[in-house]
C-alpha atoms as a PDB file:
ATOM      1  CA  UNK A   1     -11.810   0.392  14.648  1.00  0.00           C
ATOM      2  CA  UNK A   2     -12.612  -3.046  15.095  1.00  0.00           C
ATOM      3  CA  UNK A   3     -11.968  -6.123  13.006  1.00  0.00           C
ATOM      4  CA  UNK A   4     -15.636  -8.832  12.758  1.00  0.00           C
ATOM      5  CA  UNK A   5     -15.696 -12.436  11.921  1.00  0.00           C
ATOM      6  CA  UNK A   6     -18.686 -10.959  10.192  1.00  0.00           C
ATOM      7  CA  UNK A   7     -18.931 -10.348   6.455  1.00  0.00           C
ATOM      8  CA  UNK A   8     -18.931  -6.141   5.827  1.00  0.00           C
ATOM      9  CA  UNK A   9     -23.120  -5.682   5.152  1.00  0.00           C
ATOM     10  CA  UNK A  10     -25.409  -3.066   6.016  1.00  0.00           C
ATOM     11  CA  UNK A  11     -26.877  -5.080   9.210  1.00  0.00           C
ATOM     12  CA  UNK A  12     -23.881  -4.003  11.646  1.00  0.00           C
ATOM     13  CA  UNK A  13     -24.329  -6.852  13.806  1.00  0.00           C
ATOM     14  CA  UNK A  14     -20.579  -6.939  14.869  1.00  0.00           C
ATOM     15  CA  UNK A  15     -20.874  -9.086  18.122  1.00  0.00           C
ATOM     16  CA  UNK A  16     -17.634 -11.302  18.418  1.00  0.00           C
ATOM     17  CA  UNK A  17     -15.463  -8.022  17.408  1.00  0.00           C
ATOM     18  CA  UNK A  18     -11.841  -7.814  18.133  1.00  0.00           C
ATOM     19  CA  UNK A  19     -11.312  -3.670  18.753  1.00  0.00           C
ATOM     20  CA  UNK A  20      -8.007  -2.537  17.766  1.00  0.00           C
ATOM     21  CA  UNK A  21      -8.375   0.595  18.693  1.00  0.00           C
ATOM     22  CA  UNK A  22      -9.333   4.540  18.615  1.00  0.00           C
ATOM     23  CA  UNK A  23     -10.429   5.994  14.937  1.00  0.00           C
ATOM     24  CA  UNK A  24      -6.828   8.175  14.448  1.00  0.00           C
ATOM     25  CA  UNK A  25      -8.155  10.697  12.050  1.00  0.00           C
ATOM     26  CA  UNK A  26     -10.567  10.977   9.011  1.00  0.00           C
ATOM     27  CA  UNK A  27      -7.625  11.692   6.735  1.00  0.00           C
ATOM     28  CA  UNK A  28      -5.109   9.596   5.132  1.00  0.00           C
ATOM     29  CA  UNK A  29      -3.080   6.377   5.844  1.00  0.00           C
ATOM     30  CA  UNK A  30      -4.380   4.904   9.563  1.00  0.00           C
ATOM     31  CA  UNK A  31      -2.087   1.785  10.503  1.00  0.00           C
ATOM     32  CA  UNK A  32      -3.439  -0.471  14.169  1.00  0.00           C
ATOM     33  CA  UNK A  33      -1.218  -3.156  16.292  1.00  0.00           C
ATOM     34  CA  UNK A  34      -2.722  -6.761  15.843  1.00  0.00           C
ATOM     35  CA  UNK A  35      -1.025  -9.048  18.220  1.00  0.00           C
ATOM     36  CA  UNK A  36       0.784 -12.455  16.772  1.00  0.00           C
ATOM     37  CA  UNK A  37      -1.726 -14.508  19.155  1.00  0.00           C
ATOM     38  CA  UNK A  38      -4.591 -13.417  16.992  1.00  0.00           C
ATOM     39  CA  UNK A  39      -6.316 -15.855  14.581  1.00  0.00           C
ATOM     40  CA  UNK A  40      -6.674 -13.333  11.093  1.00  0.00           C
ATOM     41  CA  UNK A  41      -8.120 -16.334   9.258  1.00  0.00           C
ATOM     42  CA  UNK A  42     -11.512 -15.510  11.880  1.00  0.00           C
ATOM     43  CA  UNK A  43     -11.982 -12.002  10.337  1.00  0.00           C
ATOM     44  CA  UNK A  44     -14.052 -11.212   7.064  1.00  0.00           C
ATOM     45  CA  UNK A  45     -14.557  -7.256   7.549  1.00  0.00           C
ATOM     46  CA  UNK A  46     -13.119  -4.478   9.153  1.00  0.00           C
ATOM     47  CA  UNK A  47     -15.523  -1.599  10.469  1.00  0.00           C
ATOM     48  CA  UNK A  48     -15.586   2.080  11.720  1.00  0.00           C
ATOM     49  CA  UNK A  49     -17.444   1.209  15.089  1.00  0.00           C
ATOM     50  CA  UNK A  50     -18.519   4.336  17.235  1.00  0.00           C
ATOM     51  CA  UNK A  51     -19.052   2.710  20.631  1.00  0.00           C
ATOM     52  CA  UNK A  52     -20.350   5.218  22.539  1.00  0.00           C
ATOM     53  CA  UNK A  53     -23.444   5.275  20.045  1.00  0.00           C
ATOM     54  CA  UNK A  54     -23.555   1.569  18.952  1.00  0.00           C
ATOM     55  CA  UNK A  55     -23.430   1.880  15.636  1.00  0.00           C
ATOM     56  CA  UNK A  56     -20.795   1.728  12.520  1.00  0.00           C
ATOM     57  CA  UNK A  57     -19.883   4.307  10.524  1.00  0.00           C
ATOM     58  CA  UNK A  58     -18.495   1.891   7.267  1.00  0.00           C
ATOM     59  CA  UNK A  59     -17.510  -1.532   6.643  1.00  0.00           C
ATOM     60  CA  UNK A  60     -15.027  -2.753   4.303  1.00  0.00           C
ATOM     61  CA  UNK A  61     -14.254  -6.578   3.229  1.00  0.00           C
ATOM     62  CA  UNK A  62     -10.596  -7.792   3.973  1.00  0.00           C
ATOM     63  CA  UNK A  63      -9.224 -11.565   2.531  1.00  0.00           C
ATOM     64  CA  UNK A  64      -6.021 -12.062   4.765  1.00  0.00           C
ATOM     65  CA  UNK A  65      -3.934 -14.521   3.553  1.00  0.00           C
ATOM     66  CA  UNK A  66      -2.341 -16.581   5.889  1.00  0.00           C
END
């Protein structure tokens, strides 16, 4: 799971990524740790990013309020 300063598209280019961590499951509620030194007002989309194949598996648009 990683959080983009990208907005959520179909062109997964997700370069300057901050990864927050291991998919948990595929069901339900999933809740990840984002330290206080990170800058929220950088990120326009989190994504389901499969590293080991390079690719993203969805994209969704977040608006954090800070």
């Amino acid at each position: 799971m990683v959080l983009s300063p990208e907005p959520a598209s179909d062109a997964w280019q997700y370069d300057d990524r901050l990864h927050l961590g291991e998919l948990k499951g595929n069901i339900g509620d999933q809740n990840y740790t984002i330290g206080a030194d990170v800058d929220l007002s950088r990120y326009r989309s989190v994504v389901i990013w499969c590293e080991r194949f390079s690719v993203a598996f969805g994209a969704a648009a977040i608006d954090v309020a800070v």
